[in-house]
Protein backbone atom coordinates (compact mmCIF):
# COMPACT_ATOMS: atom_id res chain seq x y z
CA UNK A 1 -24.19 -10.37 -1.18
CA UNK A 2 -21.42 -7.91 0.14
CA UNK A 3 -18.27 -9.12 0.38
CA UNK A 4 -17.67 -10.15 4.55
CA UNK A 5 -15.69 -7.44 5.87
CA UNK A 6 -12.26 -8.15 8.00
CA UNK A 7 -12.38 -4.41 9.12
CA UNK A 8 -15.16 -2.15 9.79
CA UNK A 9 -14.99 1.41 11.92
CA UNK A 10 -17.89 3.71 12.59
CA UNK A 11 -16.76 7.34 13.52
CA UNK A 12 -12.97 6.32 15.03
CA UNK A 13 -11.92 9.47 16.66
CA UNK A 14 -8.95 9.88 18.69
CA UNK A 15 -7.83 12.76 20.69
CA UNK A 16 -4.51 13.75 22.44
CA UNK A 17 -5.57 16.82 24.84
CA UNK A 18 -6.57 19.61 22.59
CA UNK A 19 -5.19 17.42 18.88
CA UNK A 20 -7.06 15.24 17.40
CA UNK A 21 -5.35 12.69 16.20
CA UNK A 22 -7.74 10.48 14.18
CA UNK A 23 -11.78 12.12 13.28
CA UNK A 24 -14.30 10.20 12.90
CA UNK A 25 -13.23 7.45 10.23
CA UNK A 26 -15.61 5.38 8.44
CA UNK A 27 -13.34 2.42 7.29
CA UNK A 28 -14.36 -1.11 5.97
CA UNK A 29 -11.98 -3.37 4.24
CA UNK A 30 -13.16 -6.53 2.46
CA UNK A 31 -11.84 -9.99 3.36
CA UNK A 32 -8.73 -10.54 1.63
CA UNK A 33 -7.84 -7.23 0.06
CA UNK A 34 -4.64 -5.68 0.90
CA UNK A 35 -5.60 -2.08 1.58
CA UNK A 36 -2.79 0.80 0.96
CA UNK A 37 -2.86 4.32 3.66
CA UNK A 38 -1.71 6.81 2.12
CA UNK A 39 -0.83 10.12 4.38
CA UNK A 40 1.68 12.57 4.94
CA UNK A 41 3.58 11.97 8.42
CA UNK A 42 1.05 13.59 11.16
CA UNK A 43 -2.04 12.38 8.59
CA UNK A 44 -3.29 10.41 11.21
CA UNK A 45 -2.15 6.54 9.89
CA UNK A 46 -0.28 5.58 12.84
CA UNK A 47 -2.30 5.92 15.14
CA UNK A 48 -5.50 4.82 13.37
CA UNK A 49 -3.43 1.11 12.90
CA UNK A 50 -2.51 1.41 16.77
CA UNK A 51 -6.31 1.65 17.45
CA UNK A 52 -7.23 -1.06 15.52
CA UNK A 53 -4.10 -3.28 16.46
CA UNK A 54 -5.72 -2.59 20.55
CA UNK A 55 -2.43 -0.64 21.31
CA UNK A 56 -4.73 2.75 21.67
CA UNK A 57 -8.10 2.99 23.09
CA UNK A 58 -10.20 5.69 21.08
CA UNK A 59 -11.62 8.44 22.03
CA UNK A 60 -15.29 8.07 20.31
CA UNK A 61 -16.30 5.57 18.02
CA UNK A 62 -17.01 1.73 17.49
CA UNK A 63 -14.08 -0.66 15.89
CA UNK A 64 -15.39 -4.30 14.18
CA UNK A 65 -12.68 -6.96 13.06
CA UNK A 66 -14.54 -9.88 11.07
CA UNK A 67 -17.93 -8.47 12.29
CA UNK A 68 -16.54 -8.76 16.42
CA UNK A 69 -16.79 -5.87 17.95
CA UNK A 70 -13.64 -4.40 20.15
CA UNK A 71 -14.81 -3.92 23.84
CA UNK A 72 -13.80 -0.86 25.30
CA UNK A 73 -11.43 -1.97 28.51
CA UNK A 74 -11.56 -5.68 28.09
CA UNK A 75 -8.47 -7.66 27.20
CA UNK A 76 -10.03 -8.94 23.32
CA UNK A 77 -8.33 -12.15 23.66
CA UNK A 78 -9.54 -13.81 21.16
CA UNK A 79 -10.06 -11.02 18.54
CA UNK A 80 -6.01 -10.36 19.39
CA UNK A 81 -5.13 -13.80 17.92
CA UNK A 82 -6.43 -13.11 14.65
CA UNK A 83 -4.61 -9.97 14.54
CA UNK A 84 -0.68 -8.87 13.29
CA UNK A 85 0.61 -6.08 13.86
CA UNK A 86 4.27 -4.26 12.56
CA UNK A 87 4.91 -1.01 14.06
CA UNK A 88 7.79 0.96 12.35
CA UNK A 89 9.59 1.01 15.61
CA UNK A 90 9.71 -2.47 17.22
CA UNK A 91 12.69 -3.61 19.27
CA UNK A 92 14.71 -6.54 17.84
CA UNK A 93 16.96 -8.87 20.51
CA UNK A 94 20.61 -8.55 18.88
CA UNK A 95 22.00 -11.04 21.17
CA UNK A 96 19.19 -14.05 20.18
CA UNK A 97 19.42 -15.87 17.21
CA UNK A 98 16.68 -15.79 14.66
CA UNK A 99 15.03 -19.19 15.64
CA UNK A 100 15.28 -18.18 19.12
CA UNK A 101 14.00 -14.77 18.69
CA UNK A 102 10.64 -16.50 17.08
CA UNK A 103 10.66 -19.31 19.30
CA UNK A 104 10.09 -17.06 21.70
CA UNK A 105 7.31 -14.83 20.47
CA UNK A 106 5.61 -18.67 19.26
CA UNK A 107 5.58 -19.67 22.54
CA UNK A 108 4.30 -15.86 23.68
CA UNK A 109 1.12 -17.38 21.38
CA UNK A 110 1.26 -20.62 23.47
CA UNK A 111 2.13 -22.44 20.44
CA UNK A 112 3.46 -25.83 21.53
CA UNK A 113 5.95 -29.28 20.51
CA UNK A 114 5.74 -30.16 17.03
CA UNK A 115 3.19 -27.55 15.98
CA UNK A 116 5.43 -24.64 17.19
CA UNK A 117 8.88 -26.25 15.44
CA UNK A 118 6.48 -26.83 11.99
CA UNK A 119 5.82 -22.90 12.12
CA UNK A 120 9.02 -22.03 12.78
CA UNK A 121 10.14 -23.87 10.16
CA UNK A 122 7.36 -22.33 7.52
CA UNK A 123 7.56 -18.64 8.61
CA UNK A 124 11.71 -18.91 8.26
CA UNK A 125 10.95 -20.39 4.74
CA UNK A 126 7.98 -18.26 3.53
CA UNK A 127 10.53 -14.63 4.99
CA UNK A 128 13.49 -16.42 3.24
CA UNK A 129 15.47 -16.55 6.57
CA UNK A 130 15.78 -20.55 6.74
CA UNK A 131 19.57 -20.13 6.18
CA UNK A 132 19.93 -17.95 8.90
CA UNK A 133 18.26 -19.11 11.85
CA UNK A 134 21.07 -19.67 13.73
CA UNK A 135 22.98 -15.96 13.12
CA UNK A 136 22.53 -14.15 15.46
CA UNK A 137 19.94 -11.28 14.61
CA UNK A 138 23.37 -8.27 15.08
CA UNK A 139 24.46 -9.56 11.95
CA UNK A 140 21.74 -9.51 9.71
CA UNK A 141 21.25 -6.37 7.34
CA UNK A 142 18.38 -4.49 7.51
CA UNK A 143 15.69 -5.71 5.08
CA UNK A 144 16.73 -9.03 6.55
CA UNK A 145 15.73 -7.74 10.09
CA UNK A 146 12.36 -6.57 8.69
CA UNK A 147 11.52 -10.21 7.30
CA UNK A 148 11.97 -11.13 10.43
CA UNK A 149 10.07 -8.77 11.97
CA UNK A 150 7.36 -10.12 9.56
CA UNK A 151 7.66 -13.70 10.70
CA UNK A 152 7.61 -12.97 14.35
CA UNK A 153 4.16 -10.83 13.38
CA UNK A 154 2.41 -13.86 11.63
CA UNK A 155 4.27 -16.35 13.68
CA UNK A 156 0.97 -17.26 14.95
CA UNK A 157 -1.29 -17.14 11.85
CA UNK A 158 -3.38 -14.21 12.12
CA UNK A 159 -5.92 -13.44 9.46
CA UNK A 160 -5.52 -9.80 9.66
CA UNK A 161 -1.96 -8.25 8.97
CA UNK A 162 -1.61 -4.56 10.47
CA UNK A 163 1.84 -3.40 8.74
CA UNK A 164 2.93 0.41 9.69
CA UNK A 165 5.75 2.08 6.98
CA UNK A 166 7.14 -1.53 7.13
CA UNK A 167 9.43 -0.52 3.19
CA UNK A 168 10.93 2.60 5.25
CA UNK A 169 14.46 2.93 4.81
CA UNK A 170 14.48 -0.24 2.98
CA UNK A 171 16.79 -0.46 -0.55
CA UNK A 172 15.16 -1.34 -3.77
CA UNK A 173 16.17 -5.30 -3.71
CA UNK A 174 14.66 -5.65 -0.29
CA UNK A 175 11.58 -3.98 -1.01
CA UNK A 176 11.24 -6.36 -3.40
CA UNK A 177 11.96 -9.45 -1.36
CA UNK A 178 8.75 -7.86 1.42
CA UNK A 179 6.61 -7.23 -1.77
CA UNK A 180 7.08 -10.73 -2.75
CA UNK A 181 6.31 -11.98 0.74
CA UNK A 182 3.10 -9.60 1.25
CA UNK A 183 2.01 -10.78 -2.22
CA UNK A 184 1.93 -14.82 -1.24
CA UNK A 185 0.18 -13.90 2.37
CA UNK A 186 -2.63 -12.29 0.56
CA UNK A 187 -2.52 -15.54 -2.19
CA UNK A 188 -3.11 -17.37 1.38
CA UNK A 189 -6.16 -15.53 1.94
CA UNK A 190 -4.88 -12.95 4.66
CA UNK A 191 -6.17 -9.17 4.41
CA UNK A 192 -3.43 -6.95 4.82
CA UNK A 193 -3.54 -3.34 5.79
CA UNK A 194 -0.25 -1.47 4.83
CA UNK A 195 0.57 2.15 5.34
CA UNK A 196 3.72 3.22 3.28
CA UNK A 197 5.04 6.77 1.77
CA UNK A 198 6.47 4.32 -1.33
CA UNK A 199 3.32 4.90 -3.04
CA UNK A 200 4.79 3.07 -6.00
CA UNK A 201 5.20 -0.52 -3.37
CA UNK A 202 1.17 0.64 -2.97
CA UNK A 203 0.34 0.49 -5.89
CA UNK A 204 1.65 -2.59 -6.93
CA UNK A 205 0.16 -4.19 -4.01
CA UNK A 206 -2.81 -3.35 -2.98
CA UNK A 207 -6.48 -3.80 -4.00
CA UNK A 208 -7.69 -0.20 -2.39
CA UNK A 209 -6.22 2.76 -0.82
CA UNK A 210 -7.39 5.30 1.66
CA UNK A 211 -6.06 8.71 1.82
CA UNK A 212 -6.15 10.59 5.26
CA UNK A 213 -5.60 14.04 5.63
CA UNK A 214 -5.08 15.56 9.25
CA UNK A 215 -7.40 13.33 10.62
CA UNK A 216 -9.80 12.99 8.56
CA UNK A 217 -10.41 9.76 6.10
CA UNK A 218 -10.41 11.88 2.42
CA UNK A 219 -10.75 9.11 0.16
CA UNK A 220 -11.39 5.54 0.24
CA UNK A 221 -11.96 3.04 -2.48
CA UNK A 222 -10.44 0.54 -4.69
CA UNK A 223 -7.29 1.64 -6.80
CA UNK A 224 -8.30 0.61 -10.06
CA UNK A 225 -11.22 3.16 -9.61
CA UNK A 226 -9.42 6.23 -8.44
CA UNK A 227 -7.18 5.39 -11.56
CA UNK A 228 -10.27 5.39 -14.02
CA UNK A 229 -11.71 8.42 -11.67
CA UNK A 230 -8.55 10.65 -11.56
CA UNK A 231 -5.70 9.31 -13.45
CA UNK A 232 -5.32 11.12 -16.61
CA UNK A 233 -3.86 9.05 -19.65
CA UNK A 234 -0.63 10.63 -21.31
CA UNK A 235 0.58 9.83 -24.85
CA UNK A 236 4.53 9.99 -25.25
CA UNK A 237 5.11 10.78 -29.43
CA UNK A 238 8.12 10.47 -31.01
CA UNK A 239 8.84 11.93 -34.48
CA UNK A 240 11.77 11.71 -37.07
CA UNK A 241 10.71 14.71 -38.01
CA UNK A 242 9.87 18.64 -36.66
CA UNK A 243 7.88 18.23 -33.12
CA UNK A 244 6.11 21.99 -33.92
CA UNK A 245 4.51 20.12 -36.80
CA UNK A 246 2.93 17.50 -34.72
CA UNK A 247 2.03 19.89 -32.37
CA UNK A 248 0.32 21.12 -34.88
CA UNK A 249 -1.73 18.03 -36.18
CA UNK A 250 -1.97 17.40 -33.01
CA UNK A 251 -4.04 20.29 -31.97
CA UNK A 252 -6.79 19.15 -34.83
CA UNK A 253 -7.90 16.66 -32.46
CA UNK A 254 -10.62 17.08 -29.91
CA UNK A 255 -9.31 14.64 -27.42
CA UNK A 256 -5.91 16.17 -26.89
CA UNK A 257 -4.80 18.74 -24.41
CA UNK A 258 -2.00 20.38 -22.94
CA UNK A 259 0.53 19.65 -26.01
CA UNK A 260 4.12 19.48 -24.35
CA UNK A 261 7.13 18.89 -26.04
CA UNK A 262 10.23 17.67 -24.26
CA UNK A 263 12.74 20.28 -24.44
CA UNK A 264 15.84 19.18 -26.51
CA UNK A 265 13.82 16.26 -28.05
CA UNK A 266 11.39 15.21 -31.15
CA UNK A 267 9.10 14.26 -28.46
CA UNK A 268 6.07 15.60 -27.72
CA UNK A 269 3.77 14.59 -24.73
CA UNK A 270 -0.35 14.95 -24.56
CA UNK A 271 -3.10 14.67 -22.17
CA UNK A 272 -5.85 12.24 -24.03
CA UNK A 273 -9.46 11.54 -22.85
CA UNK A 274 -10.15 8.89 -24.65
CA UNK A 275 -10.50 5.94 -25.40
CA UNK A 276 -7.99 2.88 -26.46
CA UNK A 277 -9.80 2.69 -29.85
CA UNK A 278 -9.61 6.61 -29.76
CA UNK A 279 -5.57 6.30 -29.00
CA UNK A 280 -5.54 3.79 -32.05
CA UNK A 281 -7.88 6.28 -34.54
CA UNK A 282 -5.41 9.08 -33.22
CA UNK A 283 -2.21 7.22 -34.32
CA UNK A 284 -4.02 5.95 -37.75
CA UNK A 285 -4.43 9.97 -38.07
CA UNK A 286 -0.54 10.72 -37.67
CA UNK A 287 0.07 8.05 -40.02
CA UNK A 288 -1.88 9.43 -42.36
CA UNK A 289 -0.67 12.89 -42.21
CA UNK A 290 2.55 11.02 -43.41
CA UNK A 291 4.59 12.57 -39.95
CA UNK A 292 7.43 9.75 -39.61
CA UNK A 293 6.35 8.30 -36.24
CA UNK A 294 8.81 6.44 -34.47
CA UNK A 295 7.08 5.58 -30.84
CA UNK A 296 3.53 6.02 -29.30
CA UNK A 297 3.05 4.96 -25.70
CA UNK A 298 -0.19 5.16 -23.93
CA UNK A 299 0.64 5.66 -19.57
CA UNK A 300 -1.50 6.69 -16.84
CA UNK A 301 -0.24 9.06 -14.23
CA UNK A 302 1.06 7.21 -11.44
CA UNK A 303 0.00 6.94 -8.01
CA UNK A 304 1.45 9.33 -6.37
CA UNK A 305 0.60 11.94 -8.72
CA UNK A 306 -3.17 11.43 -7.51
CA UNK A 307 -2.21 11.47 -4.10
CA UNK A 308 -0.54 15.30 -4.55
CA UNK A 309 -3.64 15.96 -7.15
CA UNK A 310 -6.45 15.11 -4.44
CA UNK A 311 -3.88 16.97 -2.10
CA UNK A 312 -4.57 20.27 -4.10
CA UNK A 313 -8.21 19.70 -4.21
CA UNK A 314 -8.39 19.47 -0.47
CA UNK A 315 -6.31 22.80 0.29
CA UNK A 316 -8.42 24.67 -2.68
C-alpha cells in the first residue's frame, strides 16, 4: 500500500501576466518526509510554497493536502489549521516580548486557558527560547528571531510545515540549532517541506528533494536515490612515495577514471564505479604493488554538485 500522501499537486501552474511563474508541477510528498526544493532564485520555489500555504491562488491546476482538496475561492478553514507556513520575509513585533508575541498568534488559532499557556510553554522549550520569553524580541540575535519565527508557525500544531529559505543569512551555530529543531518535528511525525540554497542543511535533512528549473519541476525523488543515480564515488590516495607511479598502477584498473593528482601533493584523486568490495580489491592491489599507501577514502560527490550536474544536463 502507498505510503498516504500529506501533499499531492496535479499540473500547478501559476502565471503573472505574460511569466509564468510555476508550470504545471506534479508534486506528492509522503507523510512524514521532510522534502528539500532545490532552485536557483526565480526557479519558481516561492511561489509554488505560497500556493500551497493558500497565500496564492493558481492559475491552472488541482492542489491536495492529506488527500483534501483546496477549493478555489473558499476560505479552507480547516485544511489551514493543519498547515505552517515560514516565509523568508515575515514581520517580527520588536516592541512585544517573546511570550507575548506567541501569545498572540496562539490566541489568532483560538487556542485557549491552560491549553494555550501548556503550548507556549512547549514551543519556547522545543525552539530553545524558554529563557527568553520575557526579552523583548529587539534584542534577540538573528537565528534567535528565526526560532521564534518557528514557534509562532507551529504554535498551533500543524501537521504540515511549509518553511521558505528559513537558514538564509543564518551563521553556522544557528543553522545548527534550526537543524536540530526541524530534525525532532519530523521525529514527531510532522512532514516538512523546506526550500533552502544551503544544499548541504538539505542534505542532511531531508528524505527527498525536488529540483525546479524556471518553472518547471526537473527532478523529484528521494535523496538517497539521486545519490546512487548521479553521485559519482571519488577515491582520495595518499602515497609516501611518487604520485606518477600510482597514476600509473592506477590506470591498470578498469574501474578508475579521470586520474587527478593534487598539485603540490602525493595525492592522487579517482573517479571509481564500483563497488565497496571493488574499492577493497582495488586497495589489496596497491598493496600488493608494494606502493607505500598512507590513506584511502571512499566519498560521494556532494549535493550540490548534482544540483549544478543536472543543471548542465538541462541547458545541453
Amino acid at each position: 500500500m502507498a505510503a498516504e500522501l500529506a501533499i499531492r499537486t496535479e499540473y500547478l501552474t501559476k502565471q503573472f501576466d505574460r511569466h509564468i511563474a510555476v508550470n504545471g508541477v506534479e508534486l506528492t510528498v509522503a507523510a512524514g518526509e521532510v522534502y528539500g526544493l532545490i532552485g536557483p532564485n526565480g526557479a519558481g520555489k516561492t511561489t509554488l510554497m505560497r500556493m500551497l500555504a493558500t497565500a496564492e491562488e493558481p492559475t491552472l491546476g488541482e492542489i491536495y493536502i492529506n488527500g483534501e482538496r483546496l477549493l478555489r475561492d473558499r476560505s479552507n478553514a480547516n485544511l489551514k489549521r493543519l498547515l505552517g507556513y515560514l516565509p523568508d520575509d515575515f514581520p517580527l513585533y520588536d516592541d512585544l516580548t517573546v511570550w507575548d508575541y506567541l501569545d498572540y498568534f496562539a490566541r489568532l488559532y483560538k487556542l485557549n486557558g491552560d491549553r494555550r499557556q501548556r503550548r507556549l510553554y512547549d514551543v519556547l522549550e522545543l525552539v530553545q527560547l524558554s529563557t527568553k520569553r520575557n526579552s523583548k524580541i529587539a534584542t534577540l540575535s538573528r537565528g534567535m528571531k528565526q526560532r521564534l519565527s518557528l514557534a509562532r508557525t507551529i504554535i498551533h500544531e500543524p501537521i504540515l510545515l511549509l518553511l521558505d529559505e528559513p537558514v538564509s543569512g543564518l551563521d553556522p551555530i544557528a543553522r545548527m540549532q534550526f537543524r536540530q529543531i526541524i530534525k525532532t518535528l519530523q521525529e514527531a511525525g510532522m512532514t516538512i517541506l523546506i526550500s533552502s540554497h544551503v544544499l548541504s542543511d538539505l542534505a542532511e535533512l531531508c528524505t527527498s528533494v525536488g529540483i525546479m528549473e524556471l518553472g518547471f519541476l526537473v527532478e523529484s525523488c528521494r535523496l538517497q536515490d539521486l545519490y546512487q543515480r548521479l553521485s559519482r564515488q571519488q577515491i582520495l590516495i595518499s602515497t609516501l612515495g611518487d604520485a606518477e607511479i600510482l597514476k600509473r598502477e592506477l590506470k591498470t584498473n578498469s574501474l578508475v577514471a579521470d586520474i587527478e593528482i593534487l598539485a603540490g601533493t602525493n595525492q592522487v584523486r579517482v573517479g571509481f564505479s564500483g563497488t565497496e568490495e571493488d574499492a577493497a580489491e582495488l586497495l589489496r592491489s596497491l598493496i600488493h604493488a608494494q606502493l607505500p599507501i598512507t590513506n584511502f577514502q571512499c566519498t560521494q560527490e556532494d549535493l550540490e554538485t548534482i544540483f549544478l550536474k543536472l543543471g548542465h544536463q538541462q541547458a545541453s
